[in-house]
Protein backbone atom coordinates (compact mmCIF):
# COMPACT_ATOMS: atom_id res chain seq x y z
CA UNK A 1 0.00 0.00 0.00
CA UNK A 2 1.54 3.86 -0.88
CA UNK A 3 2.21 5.44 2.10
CA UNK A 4 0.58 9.21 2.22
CA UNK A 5 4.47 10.27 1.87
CA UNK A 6 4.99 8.00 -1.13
CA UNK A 7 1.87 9.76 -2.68
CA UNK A 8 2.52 13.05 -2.00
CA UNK A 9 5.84 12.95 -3.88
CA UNK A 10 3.94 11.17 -6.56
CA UNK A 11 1.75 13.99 -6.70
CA UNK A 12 4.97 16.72 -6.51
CA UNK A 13 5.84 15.11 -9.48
CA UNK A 14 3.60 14.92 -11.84
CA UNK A 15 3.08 18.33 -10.95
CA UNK A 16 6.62 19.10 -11.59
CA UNK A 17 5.85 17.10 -15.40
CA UNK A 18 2.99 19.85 -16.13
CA UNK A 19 5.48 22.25 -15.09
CA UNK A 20 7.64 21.13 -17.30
CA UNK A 21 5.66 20.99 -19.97
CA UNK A 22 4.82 24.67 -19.28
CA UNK A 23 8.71 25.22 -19.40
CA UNK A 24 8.84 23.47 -23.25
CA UNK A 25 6.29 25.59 -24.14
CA UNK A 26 7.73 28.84 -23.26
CA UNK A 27 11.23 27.69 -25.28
CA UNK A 28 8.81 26.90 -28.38
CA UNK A 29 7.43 30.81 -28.21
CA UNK A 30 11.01 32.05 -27.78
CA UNK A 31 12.05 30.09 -30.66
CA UNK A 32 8.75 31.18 -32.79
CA UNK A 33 9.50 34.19 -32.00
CA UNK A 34 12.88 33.85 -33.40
CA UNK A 35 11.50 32.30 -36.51
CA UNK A 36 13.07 28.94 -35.52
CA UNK A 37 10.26 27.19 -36.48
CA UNK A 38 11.53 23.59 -36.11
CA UNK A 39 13.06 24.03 -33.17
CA UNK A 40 9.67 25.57 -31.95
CA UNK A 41 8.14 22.19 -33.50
CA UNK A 42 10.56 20.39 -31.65
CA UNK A 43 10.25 21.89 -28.07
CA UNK A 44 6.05 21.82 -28.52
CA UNK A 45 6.43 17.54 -29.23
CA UNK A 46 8.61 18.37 -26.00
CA UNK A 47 5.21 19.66 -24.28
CA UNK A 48 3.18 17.23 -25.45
CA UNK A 49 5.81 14.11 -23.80
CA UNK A 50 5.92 15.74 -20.48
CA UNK A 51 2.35 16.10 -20.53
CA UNK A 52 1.87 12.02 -21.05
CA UNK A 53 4.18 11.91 -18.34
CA UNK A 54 2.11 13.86 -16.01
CA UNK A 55 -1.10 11.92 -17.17
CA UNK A 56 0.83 8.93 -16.07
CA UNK A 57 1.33 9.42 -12.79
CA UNK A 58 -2.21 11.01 -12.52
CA UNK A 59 -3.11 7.66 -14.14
CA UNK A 60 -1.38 5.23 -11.73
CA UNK A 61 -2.42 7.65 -8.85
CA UNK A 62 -6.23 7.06 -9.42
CA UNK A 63 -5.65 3.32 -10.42
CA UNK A 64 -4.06 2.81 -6.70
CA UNK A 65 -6.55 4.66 -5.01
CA UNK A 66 -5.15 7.77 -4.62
CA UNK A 67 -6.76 11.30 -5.76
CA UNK A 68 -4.17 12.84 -8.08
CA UNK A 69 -4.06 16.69 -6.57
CA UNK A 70 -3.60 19.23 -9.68
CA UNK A 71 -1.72 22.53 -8.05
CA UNK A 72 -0.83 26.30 -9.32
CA UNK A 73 1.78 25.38 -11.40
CA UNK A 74 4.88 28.21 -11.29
CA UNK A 75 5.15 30.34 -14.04
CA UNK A 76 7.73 28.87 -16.54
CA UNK A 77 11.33 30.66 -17.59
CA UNK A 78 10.84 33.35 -20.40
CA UNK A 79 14.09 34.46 -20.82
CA UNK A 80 16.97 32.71 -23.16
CA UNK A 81 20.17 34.22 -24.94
CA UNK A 82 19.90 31.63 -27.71
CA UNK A 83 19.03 28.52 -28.94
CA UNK A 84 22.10 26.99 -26.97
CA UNK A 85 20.49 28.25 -24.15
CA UNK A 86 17.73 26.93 -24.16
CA UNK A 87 18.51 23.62 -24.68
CA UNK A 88 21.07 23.79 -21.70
CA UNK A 89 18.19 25.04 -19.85
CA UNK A 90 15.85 21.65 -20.89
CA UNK A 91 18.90 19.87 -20.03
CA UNK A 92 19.28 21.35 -16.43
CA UNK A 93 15.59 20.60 -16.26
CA UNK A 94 15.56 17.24 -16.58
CA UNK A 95 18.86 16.35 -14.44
CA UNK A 96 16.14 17.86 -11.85
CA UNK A 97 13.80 15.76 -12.86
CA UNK A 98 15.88 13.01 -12.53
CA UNK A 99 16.90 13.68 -9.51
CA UNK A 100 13.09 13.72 -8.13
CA UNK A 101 12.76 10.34 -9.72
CA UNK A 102 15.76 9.01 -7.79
CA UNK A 103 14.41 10.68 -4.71
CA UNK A 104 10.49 9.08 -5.11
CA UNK A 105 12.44 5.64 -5.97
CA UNK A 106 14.30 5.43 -3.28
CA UNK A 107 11.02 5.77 -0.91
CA UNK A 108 9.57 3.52 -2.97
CA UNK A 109 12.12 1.33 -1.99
CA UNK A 110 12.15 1.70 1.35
CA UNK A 111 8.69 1.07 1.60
CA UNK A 112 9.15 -1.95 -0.45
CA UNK A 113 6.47 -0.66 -3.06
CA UNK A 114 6.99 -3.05 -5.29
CA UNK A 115 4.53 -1.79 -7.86
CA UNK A 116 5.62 1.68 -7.23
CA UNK A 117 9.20 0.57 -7.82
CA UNK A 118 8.20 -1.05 -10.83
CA UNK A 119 6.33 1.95 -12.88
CA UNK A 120 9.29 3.98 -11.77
CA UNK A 121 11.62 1.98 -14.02
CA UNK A 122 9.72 3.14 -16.62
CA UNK A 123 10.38 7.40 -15.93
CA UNK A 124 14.14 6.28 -14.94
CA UNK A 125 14.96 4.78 -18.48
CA UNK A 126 13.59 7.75 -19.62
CA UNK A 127 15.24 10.22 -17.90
CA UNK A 128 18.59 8.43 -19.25
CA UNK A 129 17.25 8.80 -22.26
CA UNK A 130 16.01 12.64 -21.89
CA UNK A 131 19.14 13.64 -20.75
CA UNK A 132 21.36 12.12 -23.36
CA UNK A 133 19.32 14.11 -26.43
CA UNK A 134 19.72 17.16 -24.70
CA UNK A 135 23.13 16.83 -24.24
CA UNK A 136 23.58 15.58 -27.96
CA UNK A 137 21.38 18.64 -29.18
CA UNK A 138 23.83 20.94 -27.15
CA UNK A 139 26.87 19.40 -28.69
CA UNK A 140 25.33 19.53 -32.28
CA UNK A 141 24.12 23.11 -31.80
CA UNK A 142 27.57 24.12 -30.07
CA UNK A 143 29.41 22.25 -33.57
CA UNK A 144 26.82 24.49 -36.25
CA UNK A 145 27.63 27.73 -34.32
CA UNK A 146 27.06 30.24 -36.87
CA UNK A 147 26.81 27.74 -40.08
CA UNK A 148 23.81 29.00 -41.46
CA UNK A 149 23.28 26.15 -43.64
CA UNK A 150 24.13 23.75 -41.05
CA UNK A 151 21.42 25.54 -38.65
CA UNK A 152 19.05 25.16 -41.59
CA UNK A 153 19.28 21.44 -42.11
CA UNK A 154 19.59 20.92 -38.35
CA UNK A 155 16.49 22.94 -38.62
CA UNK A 156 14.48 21.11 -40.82
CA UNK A 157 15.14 17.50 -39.70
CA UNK A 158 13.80 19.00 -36.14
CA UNK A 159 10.93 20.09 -37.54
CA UNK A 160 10.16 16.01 -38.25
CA UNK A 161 10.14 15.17 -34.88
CA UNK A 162 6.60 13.47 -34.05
CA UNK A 163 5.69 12.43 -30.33
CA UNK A 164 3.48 8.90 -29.76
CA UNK A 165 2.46 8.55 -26.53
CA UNK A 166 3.43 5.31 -25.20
């Protein structure tokens, strides 16, 4: 059985996912605005994965018996110096995230949640996963520096990107 504790961090965290998502969309208007439009593309498929994470957790939540609580969700950052940025800002973002995972696993643990433990897996192989494309899209982006035709096909084959929930 969760433990109240085990819940509310559940809860933290898929709050923390709709914050996130909130976070994606503000980089998509900064790159819109920049007329970066498939990097915008990009970052909004970005919104719509953190969102399925949230509805996850809000899923497994309700399935255990446990009200999923929705909360004010802070406002996201606005402010980037370029695309760099703001993909070392996604990056630092979910590094947090994984952290929180870590943190909700390890109660899990403790509790010996077994079925906790085991649709936690799940959000930890993706975190590995998160965090190695940001890191790779920093690298790229840090390679292109100002190649305008390298930005442009970099570009384009973002603007391909399709998200499935899973």
């Amino acid at each position: 059985m969760i433990s109240e504790k085990l819940a509310q961090a559940l809860n933290e965290q898929m709050n923390n996912e709709f914050a996130a998502a909130q976070t994606y969309l503000s980089m998509a208007s900064y790159c819109e605005y920049r007329n970066y439009s498939g990097f915008a593309h990009f970052f909004l498929q970005q919104v719509e994965e953190e969102r399925q994470h949230a509805m996850k957790i809000y899923t497994y939540l309700n399935d255990r018996g446990i009200r999923a609580i929705i909360t004010e969700t802070p406002a996201p950052t606005t402010s980037f110096d370029n695309l760099v940025h703001t993909f070392e800002v996604a990056l630092l973002q979910e590094k947090e995230v994984t952290k929180s995972f870590y943190q909700i696993m390890d109660m899990a643990w403790e509790e010996k949640e077994h079925a906790t433990i085991s649709f936690l897996n799940w959000f930890l192989d993706e975190q590995v996963e998160e965090e190695a494309t940001f890191d790779r899209h920093i690298e790229y982006l840090k390679r292109i520096r100002d190649d305008k035709n390298a930005l442009f096909i970099y570009e384009k084959e973002l603007s391909t990107r399709s998200f499935e929930a899973e």
